[in-house]
Protein backbone atom coordinates (compact mmCIF):
# COMPACT_ATOMS: atom_id res chain seq x y z
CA UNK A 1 0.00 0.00 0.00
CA UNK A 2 1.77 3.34 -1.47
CA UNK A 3 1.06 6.10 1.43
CA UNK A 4 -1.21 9.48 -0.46
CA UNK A 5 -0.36 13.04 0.03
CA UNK A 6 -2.64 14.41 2.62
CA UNK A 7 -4.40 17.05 0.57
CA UNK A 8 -5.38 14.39 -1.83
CA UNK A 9 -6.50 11.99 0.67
CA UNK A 10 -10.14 10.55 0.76
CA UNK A 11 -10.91 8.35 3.12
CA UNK A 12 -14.31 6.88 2.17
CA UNK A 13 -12.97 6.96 -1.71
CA UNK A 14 -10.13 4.18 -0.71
CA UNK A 15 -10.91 0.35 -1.81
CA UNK A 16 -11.90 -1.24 2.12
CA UNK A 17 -8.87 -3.75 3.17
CA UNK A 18 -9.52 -7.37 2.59
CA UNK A 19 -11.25 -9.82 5.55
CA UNK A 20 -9.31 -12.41 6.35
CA UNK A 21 -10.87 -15.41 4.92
CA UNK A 22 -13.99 -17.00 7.01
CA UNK A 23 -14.54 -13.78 8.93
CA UNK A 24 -18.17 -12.78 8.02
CA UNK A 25 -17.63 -9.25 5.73
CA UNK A 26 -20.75 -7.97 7.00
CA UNK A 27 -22.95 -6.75 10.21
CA UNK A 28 -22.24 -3.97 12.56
CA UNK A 29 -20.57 -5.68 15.16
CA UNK A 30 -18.91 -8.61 13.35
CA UNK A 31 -17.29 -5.16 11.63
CA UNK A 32 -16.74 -3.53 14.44
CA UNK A 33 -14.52 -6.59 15.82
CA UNK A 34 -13.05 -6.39 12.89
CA UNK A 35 -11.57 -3.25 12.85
CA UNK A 36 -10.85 -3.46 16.43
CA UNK A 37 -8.57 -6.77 15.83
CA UNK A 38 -6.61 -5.11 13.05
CA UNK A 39 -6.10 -1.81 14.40
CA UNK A 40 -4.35 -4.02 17.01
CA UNK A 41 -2.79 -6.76 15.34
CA UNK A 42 -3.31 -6.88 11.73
CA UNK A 43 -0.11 -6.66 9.64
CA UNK A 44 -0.99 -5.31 6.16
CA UNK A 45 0.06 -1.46 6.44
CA UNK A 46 3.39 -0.10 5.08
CA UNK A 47 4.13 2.29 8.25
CA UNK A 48 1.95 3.64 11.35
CA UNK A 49 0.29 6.72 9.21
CA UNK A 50 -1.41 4.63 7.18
CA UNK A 51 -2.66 2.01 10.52
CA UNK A 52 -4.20 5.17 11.96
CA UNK A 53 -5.86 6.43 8.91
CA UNK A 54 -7.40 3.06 8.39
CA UNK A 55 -8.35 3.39 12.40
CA UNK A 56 -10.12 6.66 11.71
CA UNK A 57 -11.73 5.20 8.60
CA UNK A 58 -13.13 2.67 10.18
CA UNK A 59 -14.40 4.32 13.17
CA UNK A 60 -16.84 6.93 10.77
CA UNK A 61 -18.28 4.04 9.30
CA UNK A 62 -19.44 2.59 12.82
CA UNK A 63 -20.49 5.80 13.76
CA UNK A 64 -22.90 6.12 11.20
CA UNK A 65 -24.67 3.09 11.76
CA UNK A 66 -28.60 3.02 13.68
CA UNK A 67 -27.00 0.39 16.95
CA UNK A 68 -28.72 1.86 20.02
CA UNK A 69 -26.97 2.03 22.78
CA UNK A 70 -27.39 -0.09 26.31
CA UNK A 71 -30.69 1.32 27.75
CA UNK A 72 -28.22 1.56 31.45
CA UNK A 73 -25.77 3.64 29.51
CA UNK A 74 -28.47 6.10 28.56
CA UNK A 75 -29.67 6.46 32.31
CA UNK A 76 -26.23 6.49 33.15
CA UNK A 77 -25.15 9.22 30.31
CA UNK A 78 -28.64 11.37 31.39
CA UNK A 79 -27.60 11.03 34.97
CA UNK A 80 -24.44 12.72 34.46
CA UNK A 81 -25.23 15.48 32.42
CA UNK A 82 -28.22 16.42 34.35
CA UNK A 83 -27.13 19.34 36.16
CA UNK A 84 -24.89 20.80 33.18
CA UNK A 85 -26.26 24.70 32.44
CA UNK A 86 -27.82 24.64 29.02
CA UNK A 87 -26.04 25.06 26.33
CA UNK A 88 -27.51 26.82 23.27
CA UNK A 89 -30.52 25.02 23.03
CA UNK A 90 -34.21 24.63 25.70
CA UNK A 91 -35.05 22.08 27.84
CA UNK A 92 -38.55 20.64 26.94
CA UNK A 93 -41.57 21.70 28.95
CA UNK A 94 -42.69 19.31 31.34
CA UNK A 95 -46.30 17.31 31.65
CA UNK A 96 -48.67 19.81 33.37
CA UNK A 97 -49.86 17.10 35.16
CA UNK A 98 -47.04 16.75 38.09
CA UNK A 99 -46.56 20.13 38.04
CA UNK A 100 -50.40 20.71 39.02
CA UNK A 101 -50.32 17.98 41.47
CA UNK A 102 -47.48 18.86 43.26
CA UNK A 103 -47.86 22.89 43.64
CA UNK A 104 -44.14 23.04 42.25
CA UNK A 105 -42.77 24.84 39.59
CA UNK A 106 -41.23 23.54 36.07
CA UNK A 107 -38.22 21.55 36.29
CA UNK A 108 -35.41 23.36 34.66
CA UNK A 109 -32.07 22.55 34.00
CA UNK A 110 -29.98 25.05 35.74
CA UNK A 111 -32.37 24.99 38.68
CA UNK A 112 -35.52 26.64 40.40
CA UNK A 113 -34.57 29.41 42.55
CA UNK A 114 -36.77 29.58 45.79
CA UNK A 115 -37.57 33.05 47.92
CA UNK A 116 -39.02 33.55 51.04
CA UNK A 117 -42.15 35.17 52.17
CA UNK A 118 -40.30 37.96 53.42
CA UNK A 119 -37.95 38.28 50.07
CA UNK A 120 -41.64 37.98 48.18
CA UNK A 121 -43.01 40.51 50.02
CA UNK A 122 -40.48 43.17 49.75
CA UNK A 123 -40.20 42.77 46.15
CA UNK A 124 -44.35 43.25 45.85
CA UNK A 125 -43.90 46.46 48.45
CA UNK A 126 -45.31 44.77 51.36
CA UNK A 127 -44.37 44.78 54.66
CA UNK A 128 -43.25 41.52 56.11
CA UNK A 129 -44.52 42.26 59.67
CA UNK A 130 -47.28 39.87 61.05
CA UNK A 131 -47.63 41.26 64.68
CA UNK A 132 -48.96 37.95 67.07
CA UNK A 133 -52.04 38.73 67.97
CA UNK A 134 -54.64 38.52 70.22
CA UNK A 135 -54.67 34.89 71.60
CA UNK A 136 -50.45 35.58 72.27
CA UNK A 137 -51.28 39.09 73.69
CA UNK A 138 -53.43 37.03 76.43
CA UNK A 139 -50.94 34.73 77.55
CA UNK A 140 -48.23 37.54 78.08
CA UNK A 141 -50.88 39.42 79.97
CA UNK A 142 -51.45 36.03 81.86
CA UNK A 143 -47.77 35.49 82.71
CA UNK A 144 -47.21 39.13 83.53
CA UNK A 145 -50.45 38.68 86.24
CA UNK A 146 -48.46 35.91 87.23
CA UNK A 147 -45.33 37.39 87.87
CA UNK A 148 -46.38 40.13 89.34
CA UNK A 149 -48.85 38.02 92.09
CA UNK A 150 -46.00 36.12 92.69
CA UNK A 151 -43.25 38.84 93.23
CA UNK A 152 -46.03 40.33 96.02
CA UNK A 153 -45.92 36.40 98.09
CA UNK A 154 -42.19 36.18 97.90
CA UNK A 155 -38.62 35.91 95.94
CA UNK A 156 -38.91 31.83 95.81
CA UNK A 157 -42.53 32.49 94.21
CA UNK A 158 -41.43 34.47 91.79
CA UNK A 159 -39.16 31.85 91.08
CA UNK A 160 -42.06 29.76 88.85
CA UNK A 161 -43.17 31.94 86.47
CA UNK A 162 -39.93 33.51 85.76
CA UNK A 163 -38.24 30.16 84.99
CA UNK A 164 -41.12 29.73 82.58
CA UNK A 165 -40.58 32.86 80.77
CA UNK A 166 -36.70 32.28 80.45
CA UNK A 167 -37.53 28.87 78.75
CA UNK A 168 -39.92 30.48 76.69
CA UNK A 169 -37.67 33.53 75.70
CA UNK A 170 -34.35 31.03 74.72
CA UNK A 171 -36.74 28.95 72.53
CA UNK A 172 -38.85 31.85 71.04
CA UNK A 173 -35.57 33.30 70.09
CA UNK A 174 -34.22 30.62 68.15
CA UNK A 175 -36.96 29.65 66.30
CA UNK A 176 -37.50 33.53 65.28
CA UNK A 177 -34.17 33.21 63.75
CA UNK A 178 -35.08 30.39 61.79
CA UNK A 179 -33.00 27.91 64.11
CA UNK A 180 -34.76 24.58 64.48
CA UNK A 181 -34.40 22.44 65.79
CA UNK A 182 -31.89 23.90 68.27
CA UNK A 183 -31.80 21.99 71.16
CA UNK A 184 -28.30 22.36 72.07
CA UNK A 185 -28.39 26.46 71.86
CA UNK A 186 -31.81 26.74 73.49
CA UNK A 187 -30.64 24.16 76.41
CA UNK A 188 -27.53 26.23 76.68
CA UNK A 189 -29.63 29.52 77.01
CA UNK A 190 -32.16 28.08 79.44
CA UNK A 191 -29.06 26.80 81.75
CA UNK A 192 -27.57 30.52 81.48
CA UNK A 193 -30.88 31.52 83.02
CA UNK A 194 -31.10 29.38 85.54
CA UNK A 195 -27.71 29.85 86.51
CA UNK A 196 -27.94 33.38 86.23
CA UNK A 197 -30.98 32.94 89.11
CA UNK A 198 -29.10 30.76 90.99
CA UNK A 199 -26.05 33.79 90.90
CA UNK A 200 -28.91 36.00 92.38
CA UNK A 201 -30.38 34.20 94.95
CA UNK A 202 -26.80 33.15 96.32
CA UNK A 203 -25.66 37.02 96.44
CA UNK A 204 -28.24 38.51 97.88
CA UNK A 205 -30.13 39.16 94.44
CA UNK A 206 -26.95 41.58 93.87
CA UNK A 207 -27.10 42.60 89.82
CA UNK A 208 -23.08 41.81 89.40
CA UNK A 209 -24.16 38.19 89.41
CA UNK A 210 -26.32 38.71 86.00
CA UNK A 211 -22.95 40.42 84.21
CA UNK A 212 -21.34 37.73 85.57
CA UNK A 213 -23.35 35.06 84.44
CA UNK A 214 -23.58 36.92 80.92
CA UNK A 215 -19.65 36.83 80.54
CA UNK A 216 -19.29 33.51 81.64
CA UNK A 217 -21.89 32.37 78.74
CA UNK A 218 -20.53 34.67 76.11
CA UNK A 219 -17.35 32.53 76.67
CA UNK A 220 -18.81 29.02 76.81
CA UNK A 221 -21.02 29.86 73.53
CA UNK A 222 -17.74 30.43 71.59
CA UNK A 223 -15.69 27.76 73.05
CA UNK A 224 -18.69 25.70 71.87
CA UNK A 225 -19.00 27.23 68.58
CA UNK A 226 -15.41 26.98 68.02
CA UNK A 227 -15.41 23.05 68.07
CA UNK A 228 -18.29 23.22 65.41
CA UNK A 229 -17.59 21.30 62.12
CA UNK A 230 -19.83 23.58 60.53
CA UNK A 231 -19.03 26.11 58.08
CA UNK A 232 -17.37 29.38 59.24
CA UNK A 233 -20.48 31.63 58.21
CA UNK A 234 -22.89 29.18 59.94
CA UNK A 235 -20.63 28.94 62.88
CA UNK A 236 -20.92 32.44 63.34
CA UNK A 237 -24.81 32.63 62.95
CA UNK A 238 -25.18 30.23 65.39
CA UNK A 239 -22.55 31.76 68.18
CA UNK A 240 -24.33 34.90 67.79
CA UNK A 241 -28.56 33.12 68.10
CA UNK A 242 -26.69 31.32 70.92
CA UNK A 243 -25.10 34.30 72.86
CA UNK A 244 -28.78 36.57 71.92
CA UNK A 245 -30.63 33.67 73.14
CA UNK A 246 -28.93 33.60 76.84
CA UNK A 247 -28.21 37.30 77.00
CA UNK A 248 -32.40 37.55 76.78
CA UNK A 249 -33.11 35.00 79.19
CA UNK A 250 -30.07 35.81 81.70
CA UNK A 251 -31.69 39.63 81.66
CA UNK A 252 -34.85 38.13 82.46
CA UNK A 253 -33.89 37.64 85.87
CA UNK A 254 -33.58 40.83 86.77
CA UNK A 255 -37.50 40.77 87.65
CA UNK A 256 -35.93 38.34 90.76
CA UNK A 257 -32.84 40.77 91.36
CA UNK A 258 -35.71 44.58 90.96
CA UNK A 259 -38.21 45.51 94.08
CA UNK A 260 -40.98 43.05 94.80
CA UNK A 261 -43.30 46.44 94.39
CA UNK A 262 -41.27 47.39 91.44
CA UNK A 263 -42.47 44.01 89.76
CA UNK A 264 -45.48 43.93 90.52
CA UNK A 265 -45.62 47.24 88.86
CA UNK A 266 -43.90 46.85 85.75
CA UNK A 267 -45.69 42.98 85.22
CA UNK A 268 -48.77 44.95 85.13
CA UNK A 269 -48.06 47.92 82.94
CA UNK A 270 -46.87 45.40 80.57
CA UNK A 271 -49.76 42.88 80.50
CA UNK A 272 -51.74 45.90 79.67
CA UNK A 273 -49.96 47.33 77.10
CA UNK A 274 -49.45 44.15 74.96
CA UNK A 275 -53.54 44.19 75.25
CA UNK A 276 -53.62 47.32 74.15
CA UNK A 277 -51.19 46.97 70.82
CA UNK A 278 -53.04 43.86 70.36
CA UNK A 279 -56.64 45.77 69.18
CA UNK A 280 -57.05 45.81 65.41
CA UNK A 281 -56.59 49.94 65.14
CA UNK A 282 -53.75 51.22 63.06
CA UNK A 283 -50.09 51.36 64.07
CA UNK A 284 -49.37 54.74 65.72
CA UNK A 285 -52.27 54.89 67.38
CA UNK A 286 -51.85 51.12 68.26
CA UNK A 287 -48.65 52.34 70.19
CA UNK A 288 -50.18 55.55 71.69
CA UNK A 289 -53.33 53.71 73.21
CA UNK A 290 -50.94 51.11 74.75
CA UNK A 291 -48.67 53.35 76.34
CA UNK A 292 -51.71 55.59 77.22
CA UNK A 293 -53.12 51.80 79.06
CA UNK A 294 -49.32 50.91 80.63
CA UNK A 295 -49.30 54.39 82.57
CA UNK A 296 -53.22 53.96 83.51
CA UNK A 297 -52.22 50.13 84.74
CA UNK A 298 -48.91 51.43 86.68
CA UNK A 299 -50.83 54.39 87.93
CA UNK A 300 -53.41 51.43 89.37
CA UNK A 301 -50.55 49.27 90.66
CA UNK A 302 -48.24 51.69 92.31
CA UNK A 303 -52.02 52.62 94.34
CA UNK A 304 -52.03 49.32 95.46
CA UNK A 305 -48.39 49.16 96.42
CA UNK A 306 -47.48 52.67 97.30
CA UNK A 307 -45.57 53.61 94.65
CA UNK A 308 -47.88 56.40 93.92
CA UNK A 309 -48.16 58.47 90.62
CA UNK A 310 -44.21 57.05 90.38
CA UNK A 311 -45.67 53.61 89.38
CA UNK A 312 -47.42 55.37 85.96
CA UNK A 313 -43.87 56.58 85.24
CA UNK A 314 -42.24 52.88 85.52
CA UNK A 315 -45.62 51.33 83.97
CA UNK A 316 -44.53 54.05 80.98
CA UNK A 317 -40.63 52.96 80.61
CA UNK A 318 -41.69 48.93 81.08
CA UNK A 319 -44.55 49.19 78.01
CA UNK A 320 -41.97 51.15 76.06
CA UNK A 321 -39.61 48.08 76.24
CA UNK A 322 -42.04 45.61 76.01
CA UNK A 323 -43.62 47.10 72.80
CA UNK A 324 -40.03 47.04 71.07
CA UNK A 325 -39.84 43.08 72.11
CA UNK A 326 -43.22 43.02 70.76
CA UNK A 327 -42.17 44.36 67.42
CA UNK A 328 -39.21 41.96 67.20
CA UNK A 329 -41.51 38.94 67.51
CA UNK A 330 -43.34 40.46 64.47
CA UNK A 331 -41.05 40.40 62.24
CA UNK A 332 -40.12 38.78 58.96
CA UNK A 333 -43.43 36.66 58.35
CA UNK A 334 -42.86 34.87 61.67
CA UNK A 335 -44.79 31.32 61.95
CA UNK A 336 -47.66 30.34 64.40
CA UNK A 337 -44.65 28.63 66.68
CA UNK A 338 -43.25 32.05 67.06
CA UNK A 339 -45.84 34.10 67.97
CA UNK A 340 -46.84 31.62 70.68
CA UNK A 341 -43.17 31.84 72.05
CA UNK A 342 -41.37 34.84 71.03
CA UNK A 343 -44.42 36.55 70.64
CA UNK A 344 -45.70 35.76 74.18
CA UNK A 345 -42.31 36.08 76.01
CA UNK A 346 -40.08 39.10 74.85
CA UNK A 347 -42.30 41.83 75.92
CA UNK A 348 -41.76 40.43 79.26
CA UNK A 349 -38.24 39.87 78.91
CA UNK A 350 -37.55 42.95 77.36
CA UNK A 351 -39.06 44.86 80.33
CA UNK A 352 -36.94 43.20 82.57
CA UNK A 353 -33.38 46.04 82.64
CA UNK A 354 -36.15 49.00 82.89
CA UNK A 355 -38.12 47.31 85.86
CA UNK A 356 -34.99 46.59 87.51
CA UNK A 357 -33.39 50.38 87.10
CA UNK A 358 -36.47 52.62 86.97
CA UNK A 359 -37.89 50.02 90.60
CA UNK A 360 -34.34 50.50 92.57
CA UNK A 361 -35.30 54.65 91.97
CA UNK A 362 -38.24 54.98 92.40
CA UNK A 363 -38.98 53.05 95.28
């Protein structure tokens, strides 16, 4: 076989080598062994250029034939490649049928972004505040009634309902992050707290023993966080739900380290200004009624207690606090769980620094 120049060369116009005698000369696979046994072992070419253009020859003719591949190397091949971006050309539409059934979108190739209620309602203008509620108003009004019975029997009374809002206030605050299930960070929160009462009772109910409770959780939340084997950015999400979390339910116990009267006070104010921000009237005057109620319900308490007209001013500074923990349950489309914990707890938790100041000068 004389070797052609390259410009010249036609590879489908060249006269097809001879079979070796009793092979079968034709079928696609009988062919295909064919050229797989001479490109390997067959001894008819004049030098390796001409092997691989007989190689290449032989390889378009198998190409064009109709053999279907395996039906596990399709699934196989589709597996693979089904993630790859698209590339020039449109994925074809889907039945309607799944689709309808399922409440999903369209499969698509390069994948079906998802938003959140809050992310949808921003980009239609609308707020994404949903503010608990009545039924949540009622049970902090409940547990403020509570705590503020209790503070008037005695310190180990108080002792009940308080440990009952601190649980409430480390779990309300994870889940309002969008933490769950958390059981490790709300445990740890809830054993700040009632570490932090512990601190209290064993000093005297001095307030050095919360900031001293609060530093020594800061610390074990980041040892904690630091032996995480979670990413870096979720690391740090978590240390910072986890030292929010105890910081709100440590603070909490100042109700146990304030006045007994000062409580009592404050509890009050704060059940009735969570009522108040709880009617359906608009939000400004929403606010103004309920701070209007808090002084009216101090005003009431401090009668009782003799506090005087001085218990309207701390009934004003607790309902101030608790509306802003109020608002923070409210936002970012929170879910029924919230309201219920969040909701019903940081009002009361967030009145807990101004009872404790505004009580120790008043009284």
């Amino acid at each position: 076989m004389t070797n052609q120049p390259y410009d010249g060369y036609d590879p489908y116009g060249q006269q097809q080598p001879q079979t070796p005698q009793g092979w079968p000369e034709q079928g696609h696979e009988q062919g295909y062994q064919q050229g797989h046994q001479g490109h390997q072992g067959y001894q008819g070419y004049d030098d390796p250029y001409a092997a691989q253009q007989y190689t290449q020859q032989w390889q378009g003719q198998t190409w064009e034939t109709q053999t279907q591949s395996p039906v596990s190397a399709q699934v196989t091949a589709a597996e693979e490649t089904a993630y790859l971006p698209p590339q020039g050309y449109q994925a074809a539409a889907p039945a309607p049928g799944p689709a309808a059934a399922g409440e999903y979108g369209p499969a698509t190739v390069a994948g079906n972004a998802r938003i959140t209620d809050a992310q949808r309602a921003r980009a239609e203008g609308r707020s994404p505040i949903i503010e608990p509620g009545m039924q949540p108003a009622a049970l902090t009004a409940l547990l403020g009634l509570l705590l503020a019975g209790a503070a008037a029997v005695g310190t180990y009374a108080l002792l009940v309902p308080l440990v009952v809002l601190q649980a409430v206030t480390a779990a309300g605050w994870f889940r309002l992050n969008g933490m769950w299930p958390a059981r490790q960070g709300i445990a740890l929160g809830f054993a700040g707290a009632v570490a932090g009462d512990a601190a209290l009772l064993a000093s005297d109910r001095s307030p050095s023993a919360i900031l001293g409770t609060l530093g020594v959780w800061v610390l074990l939340a980041l040892v904690l966080q630091l032996r995480s084997h979670a990413d870096p950015d979720e690391r740090m999400y978590g240390l910072m739900a986890t030292v929010a979390a105890s910081a709100l339910a440590i603070v909490a116990g100042g109700y146990l380290a304030a006045e007994a009267d000062a409580v009592t006070v404050g509890a009050v104010a704060v059940a009735v200004a969570v009522l108040a921000r709880a009617l359906p009237l608009p939000t400004p005057a929403s606010v103004v009624v309920a701070l209007l109620a808090a002084a009216g319900g101090g005003a009431a308490a401090g009668s009782m207690t003799g506090m005087g007209m001085s218990g309207a001013l701390l009934g004003v500074g607790a309902a101030a606090c608790a509306l802003i923990g109020h608002r923070v349950a409210s936002y970012d489309y929170p879910s029924r769980f919230v309201h219920f914990t969040a909701g019903v707890a940081l009002p009361l938790s967030a009145a807990a620094p101004v009872v404790y100041v505004l009580g120790r000068a008043l009284v």
